[in-house]
Protein backbone atom coordinates (compact mmCIF):
# COMPACT_ATOMS: atom_id res chain seq x y z
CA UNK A 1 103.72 125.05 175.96
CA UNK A 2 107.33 126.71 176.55
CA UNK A 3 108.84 124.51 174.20
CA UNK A 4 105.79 125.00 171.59
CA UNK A 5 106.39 129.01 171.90
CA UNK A 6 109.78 128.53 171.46
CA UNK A 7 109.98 126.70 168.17
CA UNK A 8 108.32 129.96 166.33
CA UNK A 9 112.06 131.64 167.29
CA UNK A 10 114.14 128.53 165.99
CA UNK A 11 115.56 127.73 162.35
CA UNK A 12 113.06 125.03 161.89
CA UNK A 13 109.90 127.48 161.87
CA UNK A 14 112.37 130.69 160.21
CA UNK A 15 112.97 128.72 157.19
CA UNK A 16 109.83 127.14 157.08
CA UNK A 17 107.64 128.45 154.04
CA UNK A 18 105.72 130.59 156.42
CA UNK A 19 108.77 131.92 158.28
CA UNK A 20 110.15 133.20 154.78
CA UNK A 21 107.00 134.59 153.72
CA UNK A 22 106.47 136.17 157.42
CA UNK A 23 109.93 137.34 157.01
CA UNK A 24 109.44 138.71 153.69
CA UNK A 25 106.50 140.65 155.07
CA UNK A 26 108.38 141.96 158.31
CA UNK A 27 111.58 141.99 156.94
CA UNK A 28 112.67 139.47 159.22
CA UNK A 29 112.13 136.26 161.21
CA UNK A 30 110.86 135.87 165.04
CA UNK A 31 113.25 136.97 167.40
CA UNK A 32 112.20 136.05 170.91
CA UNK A 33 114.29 135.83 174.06
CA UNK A 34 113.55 133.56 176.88
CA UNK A 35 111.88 136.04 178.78
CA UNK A 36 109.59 136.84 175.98
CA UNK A 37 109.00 132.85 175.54
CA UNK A 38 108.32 132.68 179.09
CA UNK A 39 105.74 135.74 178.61
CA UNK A 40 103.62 134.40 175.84
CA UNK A 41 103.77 131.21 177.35
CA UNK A 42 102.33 132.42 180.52
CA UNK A 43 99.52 134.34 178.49
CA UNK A 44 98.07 131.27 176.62
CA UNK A 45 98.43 129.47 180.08
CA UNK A 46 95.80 132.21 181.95
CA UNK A 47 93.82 132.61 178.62
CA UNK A 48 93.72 128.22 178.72
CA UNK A 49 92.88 128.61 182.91
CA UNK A 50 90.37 131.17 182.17
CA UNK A 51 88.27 129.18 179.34
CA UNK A 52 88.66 125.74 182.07
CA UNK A 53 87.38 128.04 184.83
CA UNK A 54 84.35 129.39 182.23
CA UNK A 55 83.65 126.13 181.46
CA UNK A 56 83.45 124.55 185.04
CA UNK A 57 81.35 127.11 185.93
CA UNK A 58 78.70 126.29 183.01
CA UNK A 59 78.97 122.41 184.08
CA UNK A 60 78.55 123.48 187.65
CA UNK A 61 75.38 125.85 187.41
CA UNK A 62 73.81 123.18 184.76
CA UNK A 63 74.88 120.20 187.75
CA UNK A 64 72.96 122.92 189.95
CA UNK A 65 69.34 122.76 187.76
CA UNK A 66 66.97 120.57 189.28
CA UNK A 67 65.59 119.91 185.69
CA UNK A 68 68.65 117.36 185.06
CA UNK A 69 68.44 113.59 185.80
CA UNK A 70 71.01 112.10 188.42
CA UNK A 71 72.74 110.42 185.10
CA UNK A 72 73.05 114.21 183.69
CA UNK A 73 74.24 115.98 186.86
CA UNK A 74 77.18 113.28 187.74
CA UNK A 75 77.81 113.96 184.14
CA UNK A 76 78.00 117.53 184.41
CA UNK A 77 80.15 117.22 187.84
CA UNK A 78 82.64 114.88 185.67
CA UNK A 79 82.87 117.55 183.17
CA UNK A 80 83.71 120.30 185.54
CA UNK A 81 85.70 118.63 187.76
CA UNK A 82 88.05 117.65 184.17
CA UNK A 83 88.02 121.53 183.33
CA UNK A 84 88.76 122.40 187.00
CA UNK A 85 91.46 120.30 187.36
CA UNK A 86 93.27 120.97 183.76
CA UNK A 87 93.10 124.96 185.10
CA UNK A 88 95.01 124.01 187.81
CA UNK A 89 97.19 121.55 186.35
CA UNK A 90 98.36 124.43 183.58
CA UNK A 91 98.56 126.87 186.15
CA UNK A 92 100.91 124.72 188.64
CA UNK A 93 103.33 123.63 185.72
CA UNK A 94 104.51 127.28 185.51
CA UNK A 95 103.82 128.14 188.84
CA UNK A 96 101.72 130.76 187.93
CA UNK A 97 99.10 132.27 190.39
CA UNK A 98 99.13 130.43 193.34
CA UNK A 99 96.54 131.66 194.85
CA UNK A 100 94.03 131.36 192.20
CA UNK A 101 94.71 127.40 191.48
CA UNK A 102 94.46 127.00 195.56
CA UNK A 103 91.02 128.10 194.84
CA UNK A 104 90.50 126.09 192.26
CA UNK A 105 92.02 122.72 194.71
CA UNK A 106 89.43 124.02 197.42
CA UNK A 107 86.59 124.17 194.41
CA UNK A 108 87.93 120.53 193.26
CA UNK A 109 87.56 119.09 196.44
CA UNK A 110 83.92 120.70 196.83
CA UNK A 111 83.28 119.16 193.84
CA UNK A 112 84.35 115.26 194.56
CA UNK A 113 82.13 116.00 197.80
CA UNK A 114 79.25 116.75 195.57
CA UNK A 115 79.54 113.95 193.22
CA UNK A 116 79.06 111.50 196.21
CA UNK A 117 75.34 112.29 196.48
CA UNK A 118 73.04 114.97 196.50
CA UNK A 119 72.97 115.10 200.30
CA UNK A 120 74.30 119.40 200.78
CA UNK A 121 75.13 118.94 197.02
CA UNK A 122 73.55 122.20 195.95
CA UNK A 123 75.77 124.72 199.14
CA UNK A 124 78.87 122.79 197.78
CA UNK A 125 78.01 123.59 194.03
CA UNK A 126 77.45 127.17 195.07
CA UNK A 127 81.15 127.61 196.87
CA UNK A 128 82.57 125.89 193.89
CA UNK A 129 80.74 128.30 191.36
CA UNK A 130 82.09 131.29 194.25
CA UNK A 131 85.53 129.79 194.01
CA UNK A 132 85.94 129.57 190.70
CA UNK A 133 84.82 133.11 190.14
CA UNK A 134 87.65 133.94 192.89
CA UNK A 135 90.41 132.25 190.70
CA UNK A 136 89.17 134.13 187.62
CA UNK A 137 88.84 137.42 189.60
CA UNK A 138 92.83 136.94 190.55
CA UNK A 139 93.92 135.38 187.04
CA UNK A 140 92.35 138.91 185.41
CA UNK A 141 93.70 140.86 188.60
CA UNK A 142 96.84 139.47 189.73
């Protein structure tokens, strides 16, 4: 994501078409230091965390309806266990907000427990759903 940031301050994107016409209607190209890359890079990664984290929770309260099948629950579970883990995944390759993707570890976890059967499948679906809504809370707050 760094290196996809970083290519709108580079020559290739500058003398693009749409560099020149951005330039002609700035009066110059993108100027961004590292920092700044860093930055923006850091933003799309929470904003990317953030929709995973809305989306698990979705999967996770429809998993929790008692009006789905088995077939549609597990299906449910895969689909927020995918969005859990690609929050955390984006999260740990910048090392940003540790303590929201350890949530999010605990919530994946709780999750794998609840995709082995519906034995105490609907208390681990609630602490999931709880820590998820902890790793957004810090991800806004932090």
């Amino acid at each position: 994501l760094e290196a996809a940031v970083a290519f709108y301050d580079g020559a290739s994107f500058n003398n693009s078409p749409a560099g020149k016409a951005l330039a002609g209607a700035t009066g110059g190209g993108i100027e961004l230091d590292a920092t700044q890359i860093e930055a923006i890079a850091g933003f799309l990664r929470v904003l990317n965390a953030l929709e995973n984290i809305r989306a698990a929770v979705d999967a996770l309260q429809r998993a929790r309806s008692a009006r789905l099948t088995e077939a549609q629950c597990r299906a449910a579970l895969e689909a927020a266990l995918a969005d859990t883990r690609d929050a955390i995944r984006v999260l740990d390759e910048a090392g940003l907000h540790p303590a929201a993707s350890g949530a999010l570890q605990r919530a994946s976890r709780l999750i794998q427990r609840a995709q082995r059967g519906w034995y105490a499948r609907a208390p681990r679906l609630d602490e999931a759903i709880a820590l998820h809504r902890l790793a957004r809370a810090e991800l806004i707050e932090g």
